[in-house]
C-alpha atoms as a PDB file:
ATOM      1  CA  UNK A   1     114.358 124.398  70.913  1.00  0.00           C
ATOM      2  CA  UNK A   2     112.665 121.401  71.668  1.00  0.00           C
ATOM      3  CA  UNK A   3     114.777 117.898  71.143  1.00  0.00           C
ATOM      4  CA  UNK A   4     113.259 114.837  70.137  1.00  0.00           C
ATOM      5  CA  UNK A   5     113.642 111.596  71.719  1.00  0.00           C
ATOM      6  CA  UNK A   6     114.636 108.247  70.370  1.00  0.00           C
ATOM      7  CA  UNK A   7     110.950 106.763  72.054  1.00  0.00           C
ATOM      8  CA  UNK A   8     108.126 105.542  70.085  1.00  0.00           C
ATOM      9  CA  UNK A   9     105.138 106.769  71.413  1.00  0.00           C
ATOM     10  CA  UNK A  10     102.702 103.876  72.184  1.00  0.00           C
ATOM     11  CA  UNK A  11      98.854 104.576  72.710  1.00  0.00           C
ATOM     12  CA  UNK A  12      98.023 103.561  76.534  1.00  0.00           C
ATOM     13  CA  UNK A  13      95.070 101.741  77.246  1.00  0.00           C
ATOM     14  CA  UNK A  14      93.432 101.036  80.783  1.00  0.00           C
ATOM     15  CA  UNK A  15      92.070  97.638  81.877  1.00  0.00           C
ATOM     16  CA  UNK A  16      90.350  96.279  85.164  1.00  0.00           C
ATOM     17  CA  UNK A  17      91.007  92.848  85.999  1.00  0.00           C
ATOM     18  CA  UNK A  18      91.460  90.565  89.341  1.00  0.00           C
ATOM     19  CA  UNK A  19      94.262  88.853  90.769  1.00  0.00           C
ATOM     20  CA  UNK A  20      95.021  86.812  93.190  1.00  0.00           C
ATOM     21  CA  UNK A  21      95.968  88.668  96.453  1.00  0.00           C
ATOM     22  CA  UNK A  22      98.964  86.463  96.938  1.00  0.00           C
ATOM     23  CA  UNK A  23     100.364  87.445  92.949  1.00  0.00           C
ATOM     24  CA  UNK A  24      99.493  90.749  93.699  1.00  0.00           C
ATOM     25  CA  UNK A  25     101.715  91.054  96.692  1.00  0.00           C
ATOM     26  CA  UNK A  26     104.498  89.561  94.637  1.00  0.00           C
ATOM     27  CA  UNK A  27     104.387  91.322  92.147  1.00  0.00           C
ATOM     28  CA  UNK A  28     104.548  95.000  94.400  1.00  0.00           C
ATOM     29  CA  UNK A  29     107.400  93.565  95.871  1.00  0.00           C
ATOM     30  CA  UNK A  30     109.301  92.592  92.459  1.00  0.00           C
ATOM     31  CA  UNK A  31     108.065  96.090  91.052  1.00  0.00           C
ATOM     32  CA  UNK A  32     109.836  97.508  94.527  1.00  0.00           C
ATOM     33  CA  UNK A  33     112.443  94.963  93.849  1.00  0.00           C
ATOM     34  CA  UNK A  34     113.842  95.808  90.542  1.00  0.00           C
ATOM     35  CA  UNK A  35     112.175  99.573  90.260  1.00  0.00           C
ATOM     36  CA  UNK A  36     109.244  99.014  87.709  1.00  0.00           C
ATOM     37  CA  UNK A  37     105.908  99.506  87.681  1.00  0.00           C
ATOM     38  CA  UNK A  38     103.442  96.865  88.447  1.00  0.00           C
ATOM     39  CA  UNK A  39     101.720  97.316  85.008  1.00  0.00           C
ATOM     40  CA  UNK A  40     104.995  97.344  83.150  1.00  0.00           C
ATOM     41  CA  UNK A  41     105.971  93.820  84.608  1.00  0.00           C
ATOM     42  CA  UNK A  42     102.400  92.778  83.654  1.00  0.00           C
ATOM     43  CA  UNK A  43     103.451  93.832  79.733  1.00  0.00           C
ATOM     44  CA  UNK A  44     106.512  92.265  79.705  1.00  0.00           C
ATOM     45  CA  UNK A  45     104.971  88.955  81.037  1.00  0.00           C
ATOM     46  CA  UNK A  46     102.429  88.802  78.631  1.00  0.00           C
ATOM     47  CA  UNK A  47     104.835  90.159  75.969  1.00  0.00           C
ATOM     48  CA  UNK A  48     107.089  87.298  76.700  1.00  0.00           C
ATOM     49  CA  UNK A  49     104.389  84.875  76.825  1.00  0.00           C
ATOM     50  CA  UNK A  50     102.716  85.959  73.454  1.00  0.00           C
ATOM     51  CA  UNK A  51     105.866  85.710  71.643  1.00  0.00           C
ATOM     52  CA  UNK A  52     107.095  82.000  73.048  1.00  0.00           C
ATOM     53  CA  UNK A  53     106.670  79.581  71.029  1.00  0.00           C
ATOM     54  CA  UNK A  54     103.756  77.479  71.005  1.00  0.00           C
ATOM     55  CA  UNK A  55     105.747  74.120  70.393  1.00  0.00           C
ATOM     56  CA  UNK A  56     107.474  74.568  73.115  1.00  0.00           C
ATOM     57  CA  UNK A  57     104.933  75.567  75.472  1.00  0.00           C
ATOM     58  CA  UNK A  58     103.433  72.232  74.281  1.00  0.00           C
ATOM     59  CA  UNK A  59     106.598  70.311  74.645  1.00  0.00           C
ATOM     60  CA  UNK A  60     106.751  71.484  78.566  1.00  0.00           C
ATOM     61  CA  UNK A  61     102.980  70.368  79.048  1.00  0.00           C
ATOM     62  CA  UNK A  62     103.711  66.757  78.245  1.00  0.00           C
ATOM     63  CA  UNK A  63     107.013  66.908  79.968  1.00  0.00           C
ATOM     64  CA  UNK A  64     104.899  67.906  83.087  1.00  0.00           C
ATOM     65  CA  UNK A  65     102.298  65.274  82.204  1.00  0.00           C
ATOM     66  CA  UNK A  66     104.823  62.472  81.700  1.00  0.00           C
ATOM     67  CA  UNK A  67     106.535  63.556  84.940  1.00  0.00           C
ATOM     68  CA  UNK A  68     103.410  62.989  87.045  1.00  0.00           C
ATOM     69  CA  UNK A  69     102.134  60.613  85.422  1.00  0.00           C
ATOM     70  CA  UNK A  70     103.990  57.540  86.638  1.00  0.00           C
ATOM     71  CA  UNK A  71     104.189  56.937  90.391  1.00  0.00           C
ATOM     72  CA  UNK A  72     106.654  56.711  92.498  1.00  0.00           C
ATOM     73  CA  UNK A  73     107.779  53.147  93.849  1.00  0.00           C
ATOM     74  CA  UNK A  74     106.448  54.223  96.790  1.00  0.00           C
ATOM     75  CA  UNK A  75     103.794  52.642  99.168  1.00  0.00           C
ATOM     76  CA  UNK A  76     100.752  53.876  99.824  1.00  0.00           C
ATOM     77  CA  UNK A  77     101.452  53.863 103.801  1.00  0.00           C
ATOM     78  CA  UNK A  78     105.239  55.539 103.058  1.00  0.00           C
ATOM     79  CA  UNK A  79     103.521  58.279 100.752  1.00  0.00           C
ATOM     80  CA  UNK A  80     100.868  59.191 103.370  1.00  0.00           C
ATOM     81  CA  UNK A  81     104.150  59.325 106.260  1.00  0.00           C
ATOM     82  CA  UNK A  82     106.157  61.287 103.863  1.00  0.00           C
ATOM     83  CA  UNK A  83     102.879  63.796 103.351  1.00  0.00           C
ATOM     84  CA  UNK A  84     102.287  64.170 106.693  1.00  0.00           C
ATOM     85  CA  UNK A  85     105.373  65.351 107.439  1.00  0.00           C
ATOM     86  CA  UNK A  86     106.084  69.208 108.538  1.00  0.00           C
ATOM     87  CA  UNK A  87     108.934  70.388 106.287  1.00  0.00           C
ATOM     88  CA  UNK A  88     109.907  72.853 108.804  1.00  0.00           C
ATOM     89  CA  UNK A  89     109.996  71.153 111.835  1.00  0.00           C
ATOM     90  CA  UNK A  90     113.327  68.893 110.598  1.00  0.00           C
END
């Protein structure tokens, strides 16, 4: 007897597309990372982004705008110190 399973069964579909090499790498280590498969993270990304709302993706685009929009009180001369500055070597 066979049993039946609580699963709705989706149709599959294959695409080709290209990535960056660097997102590809992180995304076979978060598929390593949390057990998935790389084109199930892909679904739930674009799942999660298709159902966001589109006033608040909006509302984060000005808020990013607005950010870096106004300049620092900073001098031009202190800006191109702070910039040339190796993170790593402090």
């Amino acid at each position: 007897m066979q049993t039946k399973r609580n699963t709705v069964e989706r149709t599959r579909v294959k695409i080709g597309t290209i990535l960056d090499k660097g997102t590809v790498d992180r995304l076979k280590e978060r598929s390593a990372r949390e057990g998935k498969s790389i084109s199930s993270l892909i679904e739930d990304a674009v799942l999660k982004y298709e159902t966001e709302d589109a006033s608040t993706r909006e509302m984060r685009l000005k808020a990013m705008d607005k950010l870096f929009s106004v300049r620092f009180n900073i001098s031009d001369e202190d800006w191109k110190t702070i910039m040339a500055e190796d993170y790593y070597e402090q």
